[in-house]
N, C-alpha and C. Protein backbone atom coordinates (compact mmCIF):
# COMPACT_ATOMS: atom_id res chain seq x y z
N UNK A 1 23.15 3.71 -1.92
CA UNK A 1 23.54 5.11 -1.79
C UNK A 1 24.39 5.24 -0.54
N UNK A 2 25.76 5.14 -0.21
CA UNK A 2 26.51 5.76 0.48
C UNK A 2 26.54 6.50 1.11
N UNK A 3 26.52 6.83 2.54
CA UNK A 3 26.33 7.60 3.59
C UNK A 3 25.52 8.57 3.40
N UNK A 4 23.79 8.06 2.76
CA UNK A 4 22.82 8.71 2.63
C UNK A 4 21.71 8.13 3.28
N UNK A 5 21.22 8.71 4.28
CA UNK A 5 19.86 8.18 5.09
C UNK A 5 19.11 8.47 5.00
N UNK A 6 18.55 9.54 3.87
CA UNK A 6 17.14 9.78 4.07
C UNK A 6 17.41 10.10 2.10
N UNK A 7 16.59 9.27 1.73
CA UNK A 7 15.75 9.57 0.23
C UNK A 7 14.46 9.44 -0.45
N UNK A 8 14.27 9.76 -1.80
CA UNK A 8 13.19 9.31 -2.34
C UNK A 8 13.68 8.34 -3.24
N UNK A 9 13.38 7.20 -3.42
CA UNK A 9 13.70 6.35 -4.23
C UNK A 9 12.58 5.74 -5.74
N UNK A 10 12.98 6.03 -6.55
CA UNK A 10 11.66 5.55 -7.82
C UNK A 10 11.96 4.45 -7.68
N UNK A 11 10.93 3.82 -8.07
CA UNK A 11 10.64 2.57 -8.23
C UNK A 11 9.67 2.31 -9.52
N UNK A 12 10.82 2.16 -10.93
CA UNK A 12 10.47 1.96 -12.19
C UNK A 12 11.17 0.85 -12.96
N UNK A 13 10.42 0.18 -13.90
CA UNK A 13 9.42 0.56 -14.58
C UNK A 13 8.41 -0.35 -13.41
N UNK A 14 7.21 0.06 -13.55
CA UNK A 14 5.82 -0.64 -12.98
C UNK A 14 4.93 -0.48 -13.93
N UNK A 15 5.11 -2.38 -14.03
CA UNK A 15 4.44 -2.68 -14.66
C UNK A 15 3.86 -4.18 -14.95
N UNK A 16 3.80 -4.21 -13.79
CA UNK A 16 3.67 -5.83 -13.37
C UNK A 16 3.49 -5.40 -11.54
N UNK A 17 2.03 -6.65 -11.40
CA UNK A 17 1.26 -6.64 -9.87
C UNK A 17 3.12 -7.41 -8.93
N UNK A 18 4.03 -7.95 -9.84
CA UNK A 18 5.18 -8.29 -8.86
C UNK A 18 6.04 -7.28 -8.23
N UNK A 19 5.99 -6.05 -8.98
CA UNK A 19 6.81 -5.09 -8.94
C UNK A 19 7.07 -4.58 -7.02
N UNK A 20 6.08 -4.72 -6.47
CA UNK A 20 5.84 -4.12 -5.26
C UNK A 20 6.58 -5.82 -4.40
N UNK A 21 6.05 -6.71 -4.44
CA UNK A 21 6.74 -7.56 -3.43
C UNK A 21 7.93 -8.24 -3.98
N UNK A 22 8.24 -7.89 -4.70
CA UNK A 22 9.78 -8.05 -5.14
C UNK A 22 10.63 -6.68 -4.66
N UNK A 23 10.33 -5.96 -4.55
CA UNK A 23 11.02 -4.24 -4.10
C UNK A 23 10.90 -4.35 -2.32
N UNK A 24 9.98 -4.70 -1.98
CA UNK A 24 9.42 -4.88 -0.37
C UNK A 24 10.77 -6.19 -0.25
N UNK A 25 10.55 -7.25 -0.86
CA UNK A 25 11.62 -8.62 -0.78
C UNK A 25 12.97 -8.08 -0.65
N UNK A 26 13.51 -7.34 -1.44
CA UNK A 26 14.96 -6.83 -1.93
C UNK A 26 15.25 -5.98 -0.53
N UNK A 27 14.24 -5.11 -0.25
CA UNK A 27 14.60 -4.08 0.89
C UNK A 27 15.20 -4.72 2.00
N UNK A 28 13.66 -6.15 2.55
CA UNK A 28 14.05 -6.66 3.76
C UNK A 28 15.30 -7.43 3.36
N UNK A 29 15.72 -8.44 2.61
CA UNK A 29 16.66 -8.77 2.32
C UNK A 29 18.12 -8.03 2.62
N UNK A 30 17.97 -6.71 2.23
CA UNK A 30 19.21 -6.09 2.67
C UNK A 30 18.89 -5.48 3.91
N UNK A 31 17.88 -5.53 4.75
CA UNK A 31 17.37 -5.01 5.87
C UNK A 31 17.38 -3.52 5.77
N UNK A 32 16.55 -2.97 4.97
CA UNK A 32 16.44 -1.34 4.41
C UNK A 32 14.73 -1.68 5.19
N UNK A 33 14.93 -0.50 5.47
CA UNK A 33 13.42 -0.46 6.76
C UNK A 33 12.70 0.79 5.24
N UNK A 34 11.98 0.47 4.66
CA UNK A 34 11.20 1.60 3.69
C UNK A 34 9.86 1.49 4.30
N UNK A 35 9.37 2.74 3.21
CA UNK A 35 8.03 3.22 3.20
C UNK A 35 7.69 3.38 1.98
N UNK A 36 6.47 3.30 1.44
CA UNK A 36 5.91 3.25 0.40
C UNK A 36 4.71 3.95 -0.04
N UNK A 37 4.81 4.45 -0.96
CA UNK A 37 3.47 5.34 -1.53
C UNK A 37 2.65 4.40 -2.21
N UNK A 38 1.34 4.55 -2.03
CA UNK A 38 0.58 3.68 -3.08
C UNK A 38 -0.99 4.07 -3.02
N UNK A 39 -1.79 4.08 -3.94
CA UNK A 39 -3.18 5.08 -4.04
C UNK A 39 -3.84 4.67 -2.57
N UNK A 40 -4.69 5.42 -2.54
CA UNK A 40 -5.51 5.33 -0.79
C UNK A 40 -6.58 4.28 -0.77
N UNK A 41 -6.80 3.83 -2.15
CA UNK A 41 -8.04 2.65 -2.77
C UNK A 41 -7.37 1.18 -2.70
N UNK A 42 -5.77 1.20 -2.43
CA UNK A 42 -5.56 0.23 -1.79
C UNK A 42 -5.33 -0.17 -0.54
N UNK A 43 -5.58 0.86 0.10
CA UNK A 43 -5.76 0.96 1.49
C UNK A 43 -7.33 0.39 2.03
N UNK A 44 -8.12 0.34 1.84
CA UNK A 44 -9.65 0.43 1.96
C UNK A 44 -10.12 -0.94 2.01
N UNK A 45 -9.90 -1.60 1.34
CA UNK A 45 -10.13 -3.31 1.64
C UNK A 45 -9.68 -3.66 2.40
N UNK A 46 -9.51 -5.08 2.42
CA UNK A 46 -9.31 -6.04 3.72
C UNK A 46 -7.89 -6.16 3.55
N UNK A 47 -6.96 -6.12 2.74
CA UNK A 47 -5.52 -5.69 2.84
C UNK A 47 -5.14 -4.39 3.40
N UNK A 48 -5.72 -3.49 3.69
CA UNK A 48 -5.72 -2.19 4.06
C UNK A 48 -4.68 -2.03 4.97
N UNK A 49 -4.88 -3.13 6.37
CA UNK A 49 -4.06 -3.07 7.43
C UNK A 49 -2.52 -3.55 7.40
N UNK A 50 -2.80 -4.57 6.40
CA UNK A 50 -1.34 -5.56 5.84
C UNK A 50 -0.60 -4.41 5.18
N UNK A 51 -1.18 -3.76 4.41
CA UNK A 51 -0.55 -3.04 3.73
C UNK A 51 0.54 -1.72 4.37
N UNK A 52 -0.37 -1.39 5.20
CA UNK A 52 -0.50 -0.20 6.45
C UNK A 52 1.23 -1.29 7.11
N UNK A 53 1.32 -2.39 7.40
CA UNK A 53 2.61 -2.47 8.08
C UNK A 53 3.25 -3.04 7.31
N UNK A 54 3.04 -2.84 6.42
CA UNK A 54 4.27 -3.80 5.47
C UNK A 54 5.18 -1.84 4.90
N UNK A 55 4.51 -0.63 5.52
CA UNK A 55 5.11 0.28 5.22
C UNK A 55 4.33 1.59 4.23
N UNK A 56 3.43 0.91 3.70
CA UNK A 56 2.55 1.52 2.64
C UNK A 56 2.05 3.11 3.31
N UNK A 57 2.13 3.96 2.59
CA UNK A 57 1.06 5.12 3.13
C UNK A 57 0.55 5.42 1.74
N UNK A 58 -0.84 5.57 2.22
CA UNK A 58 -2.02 5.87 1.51
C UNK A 58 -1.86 7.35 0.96
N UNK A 59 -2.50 7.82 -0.31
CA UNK A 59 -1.63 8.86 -0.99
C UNK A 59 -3.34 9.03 -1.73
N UNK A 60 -4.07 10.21 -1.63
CA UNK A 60 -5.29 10.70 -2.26
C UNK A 60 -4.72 11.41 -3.31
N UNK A 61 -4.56 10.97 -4.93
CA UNK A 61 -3.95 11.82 -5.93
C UNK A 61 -4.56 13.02 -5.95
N UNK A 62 -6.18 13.13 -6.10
CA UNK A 62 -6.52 14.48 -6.37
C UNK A 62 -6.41 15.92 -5.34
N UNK A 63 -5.52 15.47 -4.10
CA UNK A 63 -4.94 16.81 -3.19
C UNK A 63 -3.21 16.47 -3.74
N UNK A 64 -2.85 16.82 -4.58
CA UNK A 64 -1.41 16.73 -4.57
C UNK A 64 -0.40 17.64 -4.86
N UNK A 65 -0.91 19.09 -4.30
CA UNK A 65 0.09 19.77 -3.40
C UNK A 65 0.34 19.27 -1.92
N UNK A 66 -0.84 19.26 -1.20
CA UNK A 66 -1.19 18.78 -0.21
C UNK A 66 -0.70 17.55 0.34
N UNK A 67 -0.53 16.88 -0.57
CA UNK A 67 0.37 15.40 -0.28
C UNK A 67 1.66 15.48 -0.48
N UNK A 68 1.53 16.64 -1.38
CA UNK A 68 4.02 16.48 -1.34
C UNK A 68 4.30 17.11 0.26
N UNK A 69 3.78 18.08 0.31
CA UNK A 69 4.34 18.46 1.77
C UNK A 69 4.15 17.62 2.70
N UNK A 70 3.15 16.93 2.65
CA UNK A 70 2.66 15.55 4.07
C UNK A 70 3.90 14.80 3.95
N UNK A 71 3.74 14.12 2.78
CA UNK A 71 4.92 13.08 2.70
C UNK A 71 6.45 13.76 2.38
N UNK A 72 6.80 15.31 1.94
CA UNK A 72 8.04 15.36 2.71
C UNK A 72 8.48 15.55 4.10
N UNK A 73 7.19 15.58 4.47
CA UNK A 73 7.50 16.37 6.13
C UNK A 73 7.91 14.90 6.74
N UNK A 74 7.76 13.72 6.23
CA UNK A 74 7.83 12.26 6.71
C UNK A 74 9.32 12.33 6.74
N UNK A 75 10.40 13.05 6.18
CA UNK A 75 11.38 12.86 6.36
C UNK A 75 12.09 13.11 7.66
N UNK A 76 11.44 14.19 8.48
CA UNK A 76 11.75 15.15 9.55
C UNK A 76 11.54 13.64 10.74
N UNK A 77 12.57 12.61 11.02
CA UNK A 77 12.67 11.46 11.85
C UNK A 77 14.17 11.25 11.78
N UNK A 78 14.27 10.97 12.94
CA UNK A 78 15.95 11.09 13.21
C UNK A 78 16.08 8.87 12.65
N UNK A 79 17.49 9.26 11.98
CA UNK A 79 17.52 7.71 11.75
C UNK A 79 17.47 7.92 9.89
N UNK A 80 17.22 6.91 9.16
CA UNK A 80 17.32 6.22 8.15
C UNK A 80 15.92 6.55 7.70
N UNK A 81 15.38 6.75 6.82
CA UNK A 81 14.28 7.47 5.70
C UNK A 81 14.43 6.90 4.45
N UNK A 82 13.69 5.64 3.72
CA UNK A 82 13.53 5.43 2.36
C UNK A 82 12.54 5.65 2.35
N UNK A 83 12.05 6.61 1.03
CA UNK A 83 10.80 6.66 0.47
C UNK A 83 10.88 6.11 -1.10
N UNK A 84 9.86 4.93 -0.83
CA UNK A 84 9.61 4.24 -2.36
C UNK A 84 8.19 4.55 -3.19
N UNK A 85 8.58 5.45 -4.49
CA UNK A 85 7.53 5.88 -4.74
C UNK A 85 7.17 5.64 -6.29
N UNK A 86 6.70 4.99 -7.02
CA UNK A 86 6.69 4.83 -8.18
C UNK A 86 5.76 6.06 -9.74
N UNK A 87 7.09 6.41 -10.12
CA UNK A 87 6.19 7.38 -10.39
C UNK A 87 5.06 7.57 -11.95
N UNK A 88 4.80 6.21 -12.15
CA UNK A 88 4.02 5.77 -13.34
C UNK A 88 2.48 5.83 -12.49
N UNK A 89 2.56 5.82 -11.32
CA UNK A 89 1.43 5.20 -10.07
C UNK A 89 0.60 4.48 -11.00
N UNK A 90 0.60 3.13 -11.35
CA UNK A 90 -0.02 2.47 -12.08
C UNK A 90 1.11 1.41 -13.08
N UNK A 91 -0.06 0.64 -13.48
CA UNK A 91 0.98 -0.55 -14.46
C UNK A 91 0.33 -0.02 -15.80
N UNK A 92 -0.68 0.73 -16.07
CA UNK A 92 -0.93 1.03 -17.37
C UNK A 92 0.37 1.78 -18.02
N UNK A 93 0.48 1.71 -19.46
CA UNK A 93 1.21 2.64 -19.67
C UNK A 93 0.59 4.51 -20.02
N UNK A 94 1.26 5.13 -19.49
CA UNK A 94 0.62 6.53 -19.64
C UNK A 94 1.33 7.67 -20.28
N UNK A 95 1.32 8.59 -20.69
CA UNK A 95 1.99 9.71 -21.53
C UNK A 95 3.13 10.68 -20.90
N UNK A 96 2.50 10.54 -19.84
CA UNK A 96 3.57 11.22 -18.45
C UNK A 96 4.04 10.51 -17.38
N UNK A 97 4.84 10.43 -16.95
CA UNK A 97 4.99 10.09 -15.24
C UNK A 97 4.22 11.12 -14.63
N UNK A 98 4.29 10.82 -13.02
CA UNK A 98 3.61 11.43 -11.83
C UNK A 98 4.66 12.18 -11.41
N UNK A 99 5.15 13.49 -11.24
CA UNK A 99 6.22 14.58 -10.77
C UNK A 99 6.36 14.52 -9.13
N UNK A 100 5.13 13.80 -8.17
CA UNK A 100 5.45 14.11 -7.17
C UNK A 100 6.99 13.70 -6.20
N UNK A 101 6.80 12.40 -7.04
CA UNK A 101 8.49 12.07 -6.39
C UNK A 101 9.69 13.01 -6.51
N UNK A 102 9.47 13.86 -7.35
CA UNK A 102 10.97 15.05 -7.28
C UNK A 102 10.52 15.75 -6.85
N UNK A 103 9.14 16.55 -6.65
CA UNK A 103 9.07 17.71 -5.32
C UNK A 103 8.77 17.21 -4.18
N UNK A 104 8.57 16.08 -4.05
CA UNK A 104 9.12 15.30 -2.51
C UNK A 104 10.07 15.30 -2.44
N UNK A 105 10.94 14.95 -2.95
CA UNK A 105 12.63 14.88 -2.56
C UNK A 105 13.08 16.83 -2.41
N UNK A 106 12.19 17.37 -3.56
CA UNK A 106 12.61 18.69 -3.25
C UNK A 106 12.70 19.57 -2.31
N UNK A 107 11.35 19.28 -1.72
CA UNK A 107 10.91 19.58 -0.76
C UNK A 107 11.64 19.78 0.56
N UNK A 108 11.38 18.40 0.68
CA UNK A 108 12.28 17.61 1.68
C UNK A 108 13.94 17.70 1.66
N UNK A 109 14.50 18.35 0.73
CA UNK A 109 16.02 18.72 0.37
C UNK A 109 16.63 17.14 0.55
N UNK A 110 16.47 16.16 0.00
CA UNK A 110 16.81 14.98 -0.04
C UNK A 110 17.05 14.39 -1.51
N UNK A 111 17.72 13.30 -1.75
CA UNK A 111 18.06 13.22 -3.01
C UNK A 111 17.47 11.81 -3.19
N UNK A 112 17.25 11.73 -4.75
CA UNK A 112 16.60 11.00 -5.10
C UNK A 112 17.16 9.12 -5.74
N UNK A 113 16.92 8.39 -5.51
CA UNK A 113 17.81 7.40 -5.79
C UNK A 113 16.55 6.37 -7.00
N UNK A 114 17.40 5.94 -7.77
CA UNK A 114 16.80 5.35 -9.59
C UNK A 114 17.31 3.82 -9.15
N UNK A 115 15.86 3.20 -8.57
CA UNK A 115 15.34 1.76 -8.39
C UNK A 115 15.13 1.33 -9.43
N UNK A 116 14.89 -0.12 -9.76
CA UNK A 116 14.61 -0.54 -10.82
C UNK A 116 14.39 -2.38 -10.73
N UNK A 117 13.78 -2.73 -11.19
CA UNK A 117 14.05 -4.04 -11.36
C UNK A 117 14.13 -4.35 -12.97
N UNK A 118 14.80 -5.00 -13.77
CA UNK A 118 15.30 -5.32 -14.69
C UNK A 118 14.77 -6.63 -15.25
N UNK A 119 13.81 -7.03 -15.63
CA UNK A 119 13.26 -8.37 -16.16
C UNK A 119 14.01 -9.22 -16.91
N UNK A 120 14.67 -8.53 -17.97
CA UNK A 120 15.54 -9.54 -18.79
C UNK A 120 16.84 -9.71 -18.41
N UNK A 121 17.48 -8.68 -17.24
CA UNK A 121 18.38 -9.05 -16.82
C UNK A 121 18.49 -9.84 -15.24
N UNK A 122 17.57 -10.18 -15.23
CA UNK A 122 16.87 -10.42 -13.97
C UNK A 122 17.68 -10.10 -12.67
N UNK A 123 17.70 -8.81 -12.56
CA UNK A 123 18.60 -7.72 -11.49
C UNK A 123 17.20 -6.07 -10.87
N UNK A 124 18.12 -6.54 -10.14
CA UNK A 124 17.00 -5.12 -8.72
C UNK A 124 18.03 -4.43 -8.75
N UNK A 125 18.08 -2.96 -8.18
CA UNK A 125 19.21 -2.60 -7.70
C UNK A 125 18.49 -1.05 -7.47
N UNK A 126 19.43 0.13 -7.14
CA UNK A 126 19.15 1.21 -7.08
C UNK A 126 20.35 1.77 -7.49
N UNK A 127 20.55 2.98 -8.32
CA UNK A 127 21.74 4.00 -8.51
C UNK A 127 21.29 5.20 -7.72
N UNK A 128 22.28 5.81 -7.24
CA UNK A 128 22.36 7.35 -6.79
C UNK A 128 22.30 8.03 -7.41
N UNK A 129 21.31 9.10 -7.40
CA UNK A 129 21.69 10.53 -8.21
C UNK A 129 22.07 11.69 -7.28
N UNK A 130 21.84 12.63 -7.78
CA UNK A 130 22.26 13.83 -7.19
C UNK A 130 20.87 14.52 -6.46
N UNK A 131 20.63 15.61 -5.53
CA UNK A 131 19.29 15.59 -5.40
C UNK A 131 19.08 16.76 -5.96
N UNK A 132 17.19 17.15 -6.75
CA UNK A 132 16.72 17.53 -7.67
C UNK A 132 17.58 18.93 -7.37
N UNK A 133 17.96 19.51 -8.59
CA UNK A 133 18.48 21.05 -8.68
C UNK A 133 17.18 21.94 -8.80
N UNK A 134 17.89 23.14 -9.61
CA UNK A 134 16.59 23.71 -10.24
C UNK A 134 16.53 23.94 -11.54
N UNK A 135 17.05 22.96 -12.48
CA UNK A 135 16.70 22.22 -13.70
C UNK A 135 15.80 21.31 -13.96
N UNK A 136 14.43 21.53 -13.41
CA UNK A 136 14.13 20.22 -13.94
C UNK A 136 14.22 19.48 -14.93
N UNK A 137 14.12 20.09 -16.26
CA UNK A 137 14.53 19.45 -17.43
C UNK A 137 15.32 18.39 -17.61
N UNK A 138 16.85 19.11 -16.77
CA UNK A 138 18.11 18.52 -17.16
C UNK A 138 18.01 17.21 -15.93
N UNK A 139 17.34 17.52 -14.78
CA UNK A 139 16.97 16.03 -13.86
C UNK A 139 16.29 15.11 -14.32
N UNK A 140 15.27 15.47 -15.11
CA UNK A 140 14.42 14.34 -16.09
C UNK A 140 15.33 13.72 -16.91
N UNK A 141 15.93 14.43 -17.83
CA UNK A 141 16.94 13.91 -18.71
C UNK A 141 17.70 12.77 -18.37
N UNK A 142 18.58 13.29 -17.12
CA UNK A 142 19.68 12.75 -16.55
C UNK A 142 18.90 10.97 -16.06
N UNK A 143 17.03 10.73 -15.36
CA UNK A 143 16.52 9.98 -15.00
C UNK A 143 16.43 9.11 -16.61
N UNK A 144 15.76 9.76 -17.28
CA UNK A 144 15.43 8.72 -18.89
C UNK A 144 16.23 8.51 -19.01
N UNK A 145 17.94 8.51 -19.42
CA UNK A 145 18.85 8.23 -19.68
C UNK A 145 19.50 6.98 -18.47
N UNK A 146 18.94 7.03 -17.56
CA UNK A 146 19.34 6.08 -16.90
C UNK A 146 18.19 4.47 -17.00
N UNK A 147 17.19 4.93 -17.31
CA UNK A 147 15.93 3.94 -17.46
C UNK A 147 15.20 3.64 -18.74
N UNK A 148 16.42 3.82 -19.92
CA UNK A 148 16.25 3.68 -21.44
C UNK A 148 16.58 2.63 -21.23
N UNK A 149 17.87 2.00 -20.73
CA UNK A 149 18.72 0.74 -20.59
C UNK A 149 17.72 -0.64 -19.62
N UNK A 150 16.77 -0.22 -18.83
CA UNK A 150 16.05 -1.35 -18.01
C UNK A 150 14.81 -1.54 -18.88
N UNK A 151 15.00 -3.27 -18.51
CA UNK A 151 14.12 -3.43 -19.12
C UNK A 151 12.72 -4.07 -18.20
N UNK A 152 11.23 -3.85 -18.85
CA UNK A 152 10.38 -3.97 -17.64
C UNK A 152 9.67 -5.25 -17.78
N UNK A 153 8.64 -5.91 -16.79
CA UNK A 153 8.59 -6.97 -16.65
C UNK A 153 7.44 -7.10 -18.34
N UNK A 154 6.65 -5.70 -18.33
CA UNK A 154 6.00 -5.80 -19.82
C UNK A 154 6.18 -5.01 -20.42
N UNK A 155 6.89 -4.44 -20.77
CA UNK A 155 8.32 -3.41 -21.95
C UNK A 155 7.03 -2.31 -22.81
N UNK A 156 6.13 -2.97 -22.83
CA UNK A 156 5.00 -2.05 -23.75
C UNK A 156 3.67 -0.91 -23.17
N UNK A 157 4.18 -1.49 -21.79
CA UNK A 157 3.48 -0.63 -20.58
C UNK A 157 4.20 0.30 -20.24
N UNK A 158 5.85 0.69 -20.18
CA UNK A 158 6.53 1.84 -19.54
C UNK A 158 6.39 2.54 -19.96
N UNK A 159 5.81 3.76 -19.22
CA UNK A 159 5.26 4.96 -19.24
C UNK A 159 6.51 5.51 -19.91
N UNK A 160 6.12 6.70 -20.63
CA UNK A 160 7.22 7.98 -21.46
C UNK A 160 7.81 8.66 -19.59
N UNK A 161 8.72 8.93 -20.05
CA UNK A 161 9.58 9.46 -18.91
C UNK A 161 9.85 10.74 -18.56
N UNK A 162 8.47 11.62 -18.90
CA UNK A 162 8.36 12.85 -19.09
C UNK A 162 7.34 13.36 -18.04
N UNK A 163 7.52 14.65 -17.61
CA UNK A 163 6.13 15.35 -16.84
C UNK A 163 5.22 16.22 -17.39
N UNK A 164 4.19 15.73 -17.14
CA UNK A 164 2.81 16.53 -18.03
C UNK A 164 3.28 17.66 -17.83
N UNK A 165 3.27 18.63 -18.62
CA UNK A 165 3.68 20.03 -18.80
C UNK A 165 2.40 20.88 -18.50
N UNK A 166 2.66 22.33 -17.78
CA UNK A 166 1.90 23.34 -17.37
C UNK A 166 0.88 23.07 -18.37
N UNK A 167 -0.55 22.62 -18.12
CA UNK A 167 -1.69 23.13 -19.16
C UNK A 167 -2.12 21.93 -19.82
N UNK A 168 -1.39 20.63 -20.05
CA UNK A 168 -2.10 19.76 -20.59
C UNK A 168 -2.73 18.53 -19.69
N UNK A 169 -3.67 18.33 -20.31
CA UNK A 169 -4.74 17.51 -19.49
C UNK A 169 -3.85 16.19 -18.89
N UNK A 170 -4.97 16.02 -17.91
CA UNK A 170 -4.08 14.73 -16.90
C UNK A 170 -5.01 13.74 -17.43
N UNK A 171 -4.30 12.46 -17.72
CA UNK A 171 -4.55 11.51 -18.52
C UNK A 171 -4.72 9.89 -18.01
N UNK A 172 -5.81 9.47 -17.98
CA UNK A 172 -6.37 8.15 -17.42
C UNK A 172 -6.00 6.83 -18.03
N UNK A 173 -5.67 5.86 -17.63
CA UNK A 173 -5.25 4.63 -18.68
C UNK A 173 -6.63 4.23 -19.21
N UNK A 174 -6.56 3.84 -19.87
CA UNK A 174 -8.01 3.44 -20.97
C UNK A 174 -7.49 1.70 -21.06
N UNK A 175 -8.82 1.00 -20.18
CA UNK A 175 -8.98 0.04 -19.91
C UNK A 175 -9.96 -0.58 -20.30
N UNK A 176 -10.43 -1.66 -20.77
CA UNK A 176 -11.51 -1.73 -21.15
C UNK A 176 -12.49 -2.69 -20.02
N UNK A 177 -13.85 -2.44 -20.01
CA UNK A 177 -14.39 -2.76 -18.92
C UNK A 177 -14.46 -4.46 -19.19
N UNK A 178 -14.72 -4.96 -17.93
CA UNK A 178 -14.67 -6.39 -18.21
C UNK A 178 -15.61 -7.08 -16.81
N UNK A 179 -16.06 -8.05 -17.09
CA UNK A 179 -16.87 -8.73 -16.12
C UNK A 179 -15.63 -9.28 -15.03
N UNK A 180 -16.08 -10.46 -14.22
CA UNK A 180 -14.72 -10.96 -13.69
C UNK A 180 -14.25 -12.21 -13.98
N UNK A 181 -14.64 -12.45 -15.52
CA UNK A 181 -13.37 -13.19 -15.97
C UNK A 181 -12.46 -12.38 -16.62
N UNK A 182 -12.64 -11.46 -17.00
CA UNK A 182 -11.55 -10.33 -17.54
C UNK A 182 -10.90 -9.77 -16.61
N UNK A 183 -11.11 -9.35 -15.60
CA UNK A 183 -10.47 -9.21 -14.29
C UNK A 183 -9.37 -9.95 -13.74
N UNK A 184 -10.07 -11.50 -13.89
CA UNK A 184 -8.85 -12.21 -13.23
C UNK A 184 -7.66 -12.37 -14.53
N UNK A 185 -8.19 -12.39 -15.99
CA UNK A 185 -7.67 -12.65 -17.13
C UNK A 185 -6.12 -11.32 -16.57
N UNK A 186 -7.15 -9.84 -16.48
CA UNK A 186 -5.74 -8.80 -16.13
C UNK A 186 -5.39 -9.44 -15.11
N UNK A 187 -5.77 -10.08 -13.97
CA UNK A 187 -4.41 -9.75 -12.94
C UNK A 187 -3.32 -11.05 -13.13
N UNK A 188 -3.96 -11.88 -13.84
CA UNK A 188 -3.06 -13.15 -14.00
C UNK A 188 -2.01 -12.39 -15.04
N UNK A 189 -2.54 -11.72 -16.27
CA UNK A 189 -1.17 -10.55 -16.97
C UNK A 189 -0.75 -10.05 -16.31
N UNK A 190 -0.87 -9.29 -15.24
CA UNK A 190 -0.37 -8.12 -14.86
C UNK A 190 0.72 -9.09 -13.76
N UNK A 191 0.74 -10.25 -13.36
CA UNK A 191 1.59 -11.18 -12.75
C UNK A 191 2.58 -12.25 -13.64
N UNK A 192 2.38 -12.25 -14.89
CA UNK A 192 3.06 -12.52 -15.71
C UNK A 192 2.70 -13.67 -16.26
N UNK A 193 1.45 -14.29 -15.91
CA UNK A 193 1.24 -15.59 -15.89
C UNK A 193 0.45 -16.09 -17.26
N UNK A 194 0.68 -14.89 -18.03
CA UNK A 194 -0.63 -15.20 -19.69
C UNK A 194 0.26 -14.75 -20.52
C-alpha cells in the first residue's frame, strides 16, 4: 500500500496452523513491523509471552464493541501501524466472517488492505483497497470479489465472505471431540501434513 502507514490488513483465507508464521515471515522479510489479533486463549499458555513479542494482542471475542475501540485506538502512534487481523478468527470453516476488522479500520478512519496467501499459487501478497465507506454491502462485495480468485491452504474450510446479519445467531465450528490422538491427528491437518 503506497504512502499508507497506518492500516487494517485481513489476513485470508485461514485455514491452516501455517497461515500465521508465514504472514509474521513475509512481514519481517519486507521489514513491516505488524501487530496481530488473535483469541486471548492463545495468550494463556506457555507461548503466551512469545506470542506477546512476536506482536500478537490478545482479543476477548465476547466484549466486542469494547474491543473495536481498544484496538482502533492502537492506531493513535506516530510512525507506521499494521494491523493483521483475520477475519474467519479460526481455521474452521464458518457461515460468516468476524466484522470487527472493518469497524476497526472504521473506527480508526484507516483503510483496509486484502492479505492473502495463495496455496496453489504459492504467492503472499496484500492489495489496497479503499477505506470502509458507508456501504457496507458494497465493501463486502468489493472484498469477495477479490478473495473468490485465492486459493487456501484447505479450499473447503474458507469461510463464506459475508457478515452475520442483525438477528441471526453467532455460530460455533462443530468439531468433533477427540482424545489426543485426534488432537495431534487435527494439528498435523491443520499444518498440512495428512
Amino acid at each position: 500500500m503506497p504512502d499508507v502507514d497506518k492500516y487494517v490488513l485481513i489476513a485470508a483465507p485461514h485455514t491452516s496452523n501455517w497461515d500465521l508464521p508465514i504472514t509474521l515471515g513475509i512481514g519481517y522479510t519486507l521489514g513491516i513491523d505488524i501487530v496481530w489479533v488473535g483469541k486471548h486463549t492463545l495468550f494463556t499458555g506457555p507461548l503466551g509471552p512469545f506470542y506477546k513479542w512476536l506482536g500478537g494482542i490478545p482479543v476477548d471475542r465476547r466484549a466486542s464493541q469494547d474491543q473495536v475501540q481498544a484496538l482502533a485506538s492502537l492506531f493513535d502512534v506516530e510512525g507506521k501501524r499494521i494491523m493483521v487481523v483475520a477475519p474467519e478468527g479460526t481455521r474452521a470453516k464458518l457461515q460468516y466472517w468476524k466484522s470487527g476488522f472493518y469497524w476497526i479500520a472504521r473506527t480508526a478512519k484507516v483503510p483496509i488492505g486484502l492479505g492473502y496467501l495463495d496455496f496453489r499459487r504459492k504467492r503472499g501478497g496484500r492489495r489496497p483497497d479503499d477505506p470502509p465507506s458507508d456501504d457496507v454491502d458494497a465493501d463486502v462485495a468489493r472484498i469477495h470479489e477479490f478473495y473468490e480468485r485465492i486459493t487456501a491452504k484447505f479450499p473447503e474450510e474458507f469461510s463464506n465472505i459475508e457478515f452475520r446479519p442483525p438477528g441471526a445467531s453467532a455460530e460455533r465450528p462443530k468439531r468433533p471431540r477427540a482424545g489426543v490422538r485426534g488432537k495431534i491427528s487435527g494439528l498435523l491437518h491443520g499444518m498440512g501434513w495428512t
